[in-house]
N, C-alpha and C. Protein backbone atom coordinates (compact mmCIF):
# COMPACT_ATOMS: atom_id res chain seq x y z
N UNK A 1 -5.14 9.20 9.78
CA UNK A 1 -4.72 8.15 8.90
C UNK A 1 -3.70 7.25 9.60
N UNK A 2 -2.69 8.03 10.45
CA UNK A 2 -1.70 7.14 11.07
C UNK A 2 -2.16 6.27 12.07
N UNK A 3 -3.28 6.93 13.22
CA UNK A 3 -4.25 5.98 14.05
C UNK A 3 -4.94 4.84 13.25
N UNK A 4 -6.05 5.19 12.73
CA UNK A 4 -6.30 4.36 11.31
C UNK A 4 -5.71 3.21 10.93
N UNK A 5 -4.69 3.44 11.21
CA UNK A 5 -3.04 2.09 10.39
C UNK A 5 -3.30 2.29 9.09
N UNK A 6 -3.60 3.31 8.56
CA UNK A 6 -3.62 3.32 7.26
C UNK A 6 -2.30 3.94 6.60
N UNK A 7 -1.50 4.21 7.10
CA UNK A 7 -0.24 4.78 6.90
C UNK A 7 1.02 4.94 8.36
N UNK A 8 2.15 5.19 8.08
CA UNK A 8 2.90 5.41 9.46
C UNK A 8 3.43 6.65 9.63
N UNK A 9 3.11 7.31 8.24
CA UNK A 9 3.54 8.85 8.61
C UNK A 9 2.79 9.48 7.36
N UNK A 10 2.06 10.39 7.82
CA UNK A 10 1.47 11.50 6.55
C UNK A 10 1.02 13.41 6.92
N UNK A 11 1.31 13.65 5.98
CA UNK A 11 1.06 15.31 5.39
C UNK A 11 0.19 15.48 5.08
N UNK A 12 -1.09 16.27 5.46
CA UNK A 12 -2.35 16.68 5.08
C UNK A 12 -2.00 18.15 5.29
N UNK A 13 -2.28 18.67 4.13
CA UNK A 13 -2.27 20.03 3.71
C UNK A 13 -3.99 20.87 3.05
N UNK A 14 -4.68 21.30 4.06
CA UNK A 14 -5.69 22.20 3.25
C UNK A 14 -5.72 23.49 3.01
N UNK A 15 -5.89 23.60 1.83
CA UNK A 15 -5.66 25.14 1.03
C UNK A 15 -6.99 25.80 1.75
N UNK A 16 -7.00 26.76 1.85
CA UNK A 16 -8.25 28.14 1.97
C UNK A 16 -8.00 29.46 1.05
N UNK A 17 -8.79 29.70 0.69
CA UNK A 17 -8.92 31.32 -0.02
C UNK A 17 -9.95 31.74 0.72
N UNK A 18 -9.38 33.41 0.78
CA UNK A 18 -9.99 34.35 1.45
C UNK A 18 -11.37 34.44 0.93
N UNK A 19 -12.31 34.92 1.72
CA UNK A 19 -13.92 34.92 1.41
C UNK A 19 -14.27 33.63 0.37
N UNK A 20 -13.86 32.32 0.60
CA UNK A 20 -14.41 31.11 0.07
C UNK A 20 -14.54 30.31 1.35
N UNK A 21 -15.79 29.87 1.43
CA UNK A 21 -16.18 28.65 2.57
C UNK A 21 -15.28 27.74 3.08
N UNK A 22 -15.33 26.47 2.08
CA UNK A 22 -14.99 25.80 1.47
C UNK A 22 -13.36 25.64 0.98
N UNK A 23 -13.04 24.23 1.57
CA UNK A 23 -11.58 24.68 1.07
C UNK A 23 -11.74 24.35 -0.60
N UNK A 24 -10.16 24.83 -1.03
CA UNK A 24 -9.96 24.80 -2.65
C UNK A 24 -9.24 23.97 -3.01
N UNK A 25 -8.10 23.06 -1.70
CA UNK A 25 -7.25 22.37 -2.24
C UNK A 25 -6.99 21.73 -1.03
N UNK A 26 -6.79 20.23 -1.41
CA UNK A 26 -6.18 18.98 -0.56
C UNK A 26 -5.32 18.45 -1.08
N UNK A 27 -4.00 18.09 -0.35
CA UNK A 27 -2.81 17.79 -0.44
C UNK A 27 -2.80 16.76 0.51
N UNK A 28 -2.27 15.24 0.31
CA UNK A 28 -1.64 14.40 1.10
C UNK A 28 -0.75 13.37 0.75
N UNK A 29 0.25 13.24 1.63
CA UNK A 29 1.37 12.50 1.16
C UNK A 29 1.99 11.62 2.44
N UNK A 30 2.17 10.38 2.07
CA UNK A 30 2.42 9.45 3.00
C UNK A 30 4.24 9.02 2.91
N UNK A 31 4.52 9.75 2.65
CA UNK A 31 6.08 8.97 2.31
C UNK A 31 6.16 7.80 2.00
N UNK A 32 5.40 7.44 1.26
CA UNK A 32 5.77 5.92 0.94
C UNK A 32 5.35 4.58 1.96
N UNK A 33 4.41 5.24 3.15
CA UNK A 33 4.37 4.20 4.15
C UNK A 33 2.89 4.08 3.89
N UNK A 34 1.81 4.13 3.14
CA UNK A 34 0.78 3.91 2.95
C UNK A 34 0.59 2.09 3.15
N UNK A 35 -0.26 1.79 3.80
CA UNK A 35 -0.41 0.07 4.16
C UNK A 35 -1.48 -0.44 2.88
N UNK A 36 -2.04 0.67 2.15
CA UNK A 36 -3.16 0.13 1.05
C UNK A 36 -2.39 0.36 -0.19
N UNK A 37 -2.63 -0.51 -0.77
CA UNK A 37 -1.89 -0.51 -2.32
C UNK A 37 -2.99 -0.28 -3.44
N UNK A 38 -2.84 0.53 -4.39
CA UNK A 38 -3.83 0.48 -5.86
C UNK A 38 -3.91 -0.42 -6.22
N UNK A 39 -2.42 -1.90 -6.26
CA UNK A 39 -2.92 -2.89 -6.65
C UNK A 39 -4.00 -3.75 -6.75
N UNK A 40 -4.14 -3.27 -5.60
CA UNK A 40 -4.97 -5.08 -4.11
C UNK A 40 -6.38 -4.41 -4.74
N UNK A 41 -6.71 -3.61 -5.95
CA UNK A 41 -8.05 -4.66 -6.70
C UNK A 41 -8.93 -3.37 -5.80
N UNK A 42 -8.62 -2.54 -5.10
CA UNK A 42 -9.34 -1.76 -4.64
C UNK A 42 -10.06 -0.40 -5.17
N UNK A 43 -9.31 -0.21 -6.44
CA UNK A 43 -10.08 1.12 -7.93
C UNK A 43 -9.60 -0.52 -8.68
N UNK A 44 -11.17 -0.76 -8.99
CA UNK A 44 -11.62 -1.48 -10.18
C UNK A 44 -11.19 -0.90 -11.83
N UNK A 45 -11.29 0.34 -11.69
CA UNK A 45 -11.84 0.60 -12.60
C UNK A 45 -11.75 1.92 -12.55
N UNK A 46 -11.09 3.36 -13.28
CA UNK A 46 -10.92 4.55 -13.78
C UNK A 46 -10.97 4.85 -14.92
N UNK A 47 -11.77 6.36 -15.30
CA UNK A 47 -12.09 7.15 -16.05
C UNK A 47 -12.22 8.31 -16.13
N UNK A 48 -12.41 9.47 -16.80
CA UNK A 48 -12.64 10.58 -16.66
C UNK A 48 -14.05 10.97 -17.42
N UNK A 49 -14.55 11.66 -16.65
CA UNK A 49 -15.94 11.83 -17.22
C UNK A 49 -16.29 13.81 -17.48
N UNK A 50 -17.10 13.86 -18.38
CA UNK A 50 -17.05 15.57 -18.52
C UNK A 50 -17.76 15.73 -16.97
N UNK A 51 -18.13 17.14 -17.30
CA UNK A 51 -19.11 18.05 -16.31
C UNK A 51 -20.55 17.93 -16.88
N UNK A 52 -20.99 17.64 -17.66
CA UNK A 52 -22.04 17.56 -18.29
C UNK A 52 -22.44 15.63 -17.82
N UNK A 53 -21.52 14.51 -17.72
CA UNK A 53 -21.96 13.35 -17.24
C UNK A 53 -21.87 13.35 -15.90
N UNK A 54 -21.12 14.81 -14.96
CA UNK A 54 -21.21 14.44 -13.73
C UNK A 54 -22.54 14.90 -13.38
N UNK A 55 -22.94 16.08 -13.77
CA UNK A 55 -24.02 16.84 -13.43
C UNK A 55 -25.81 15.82 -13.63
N UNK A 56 -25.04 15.40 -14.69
CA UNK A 56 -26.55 13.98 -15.31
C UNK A 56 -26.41 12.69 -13.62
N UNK A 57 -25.33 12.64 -13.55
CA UNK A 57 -25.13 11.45 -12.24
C UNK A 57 -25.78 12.24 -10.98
N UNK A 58 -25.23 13.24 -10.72
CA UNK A 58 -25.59 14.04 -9.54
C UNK A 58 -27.52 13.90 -9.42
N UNK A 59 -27.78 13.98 -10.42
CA UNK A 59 -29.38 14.56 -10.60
C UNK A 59 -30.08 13.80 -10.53
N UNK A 60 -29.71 12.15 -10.32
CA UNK A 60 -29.82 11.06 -10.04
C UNK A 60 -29.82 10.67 -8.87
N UNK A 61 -29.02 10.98 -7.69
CA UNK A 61 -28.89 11.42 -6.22
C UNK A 61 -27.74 10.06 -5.79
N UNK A 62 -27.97 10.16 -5.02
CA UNK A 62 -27.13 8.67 -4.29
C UNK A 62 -26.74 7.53 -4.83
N UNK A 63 -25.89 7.31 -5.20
CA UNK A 63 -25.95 5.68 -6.61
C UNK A 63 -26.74 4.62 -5.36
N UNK A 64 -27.37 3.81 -6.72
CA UNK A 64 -28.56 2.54 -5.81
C UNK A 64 -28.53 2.00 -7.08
N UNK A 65 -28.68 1.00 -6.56
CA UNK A 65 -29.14 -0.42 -7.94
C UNK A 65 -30.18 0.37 -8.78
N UNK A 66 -30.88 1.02 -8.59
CA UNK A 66 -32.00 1.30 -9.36
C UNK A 66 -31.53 2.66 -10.40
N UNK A 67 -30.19 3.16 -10.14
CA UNK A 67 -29.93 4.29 -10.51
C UNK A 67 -29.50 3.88 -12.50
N UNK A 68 -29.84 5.03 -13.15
CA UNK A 68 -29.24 4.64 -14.38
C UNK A 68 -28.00 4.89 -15.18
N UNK A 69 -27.43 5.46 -14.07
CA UNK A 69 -26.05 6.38 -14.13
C UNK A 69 -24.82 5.38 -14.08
N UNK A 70 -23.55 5.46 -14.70
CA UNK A 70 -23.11 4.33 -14.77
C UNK A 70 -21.90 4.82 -13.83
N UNK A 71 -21.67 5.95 -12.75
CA UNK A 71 -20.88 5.97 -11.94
C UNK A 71 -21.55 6.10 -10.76
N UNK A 72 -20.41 5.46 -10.02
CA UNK A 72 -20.85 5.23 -8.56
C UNK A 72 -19.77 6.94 -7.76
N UNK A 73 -20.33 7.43 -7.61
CA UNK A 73 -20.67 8.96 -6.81
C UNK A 73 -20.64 8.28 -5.00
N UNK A 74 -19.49 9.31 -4.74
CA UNK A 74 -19.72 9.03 -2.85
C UNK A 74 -21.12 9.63 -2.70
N UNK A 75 -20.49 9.23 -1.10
CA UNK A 75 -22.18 9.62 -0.38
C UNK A 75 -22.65 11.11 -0.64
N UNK A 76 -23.17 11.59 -0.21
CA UNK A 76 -23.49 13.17 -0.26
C UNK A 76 -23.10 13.58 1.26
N UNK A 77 -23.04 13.30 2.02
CA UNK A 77 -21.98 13.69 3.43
C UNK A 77 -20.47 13.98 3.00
N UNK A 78 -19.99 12.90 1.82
CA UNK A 78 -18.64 13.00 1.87
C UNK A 78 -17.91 14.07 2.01
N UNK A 79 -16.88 14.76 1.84
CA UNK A 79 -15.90 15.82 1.50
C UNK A 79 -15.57 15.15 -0.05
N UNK A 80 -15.36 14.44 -0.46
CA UNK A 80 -15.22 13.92 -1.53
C UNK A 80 -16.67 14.40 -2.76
N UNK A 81 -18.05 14.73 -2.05
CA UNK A 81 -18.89 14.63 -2.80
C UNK A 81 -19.38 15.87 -2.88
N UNK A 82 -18.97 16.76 -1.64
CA UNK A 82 -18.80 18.21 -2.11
C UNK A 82 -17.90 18.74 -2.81
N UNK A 83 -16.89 17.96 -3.12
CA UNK A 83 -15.43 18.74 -4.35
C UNK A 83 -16.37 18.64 -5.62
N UNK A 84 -16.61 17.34 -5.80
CA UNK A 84 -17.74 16.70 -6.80
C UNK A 84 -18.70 17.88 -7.03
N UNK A 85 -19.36 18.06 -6.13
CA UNK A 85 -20.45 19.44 -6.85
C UNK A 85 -20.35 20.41 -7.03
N UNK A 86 -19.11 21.03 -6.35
CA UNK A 86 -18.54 22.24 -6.35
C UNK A 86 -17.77 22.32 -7.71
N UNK A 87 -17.36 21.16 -8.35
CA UNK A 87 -16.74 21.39 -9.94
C UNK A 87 -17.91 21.75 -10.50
N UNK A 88 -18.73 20.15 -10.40
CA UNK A 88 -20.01 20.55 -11.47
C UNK A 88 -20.52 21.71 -11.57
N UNK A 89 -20.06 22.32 -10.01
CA UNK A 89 -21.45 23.76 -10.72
C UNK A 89 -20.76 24.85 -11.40
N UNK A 90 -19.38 24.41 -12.04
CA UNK A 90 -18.43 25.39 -12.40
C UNK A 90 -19.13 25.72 -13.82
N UNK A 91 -19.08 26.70 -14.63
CA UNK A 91 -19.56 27.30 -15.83
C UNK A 91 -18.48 26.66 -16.77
């Protein structure tokens, strides 16, 4: 992130539990030197959605114009889009 210029100093912290793949927890903190602001129009738009509307989006695959799902879901490479399925498949 600091190469990046996306910040000038940051803390990345990943959690692990024993016999889980997959980490369980991400932590990051920029002291305040982050160069991107929430303002600057970059999250349009937040909500919270159940497990039951993520699981309906997921099953849908990749958001595309053609999709009927009204959230836009990262890629399926992401780390972001495996936290994403790893909730959904929670009971």
């Amino acid at each position: 992130m600091v190469a990046a210029g996306l910040c000038d100093e940051v803390l990345v912290q990943v959690a692990y539990a024993i016999g889980v793949a997959k980490p369980v927890g991400l932590y990051v903190n920029t002291y305040g030197t982050a160069k991107v602001k929430i303002t600057d129009g970059e999250i349009a738009e937040a909500a919270w959605f159940t497990r039951a509307e993520i699981r309906e989006a997921l099953e849908h695959g990749d958001w595309n114009s053609d999709s009927e799902s009204r959230l836009l879901l990262p890629g399926s490479i992401s780390i972001a889009r495996e936290i994403i399925e790893s909730w959904a498949a929670l009971d």
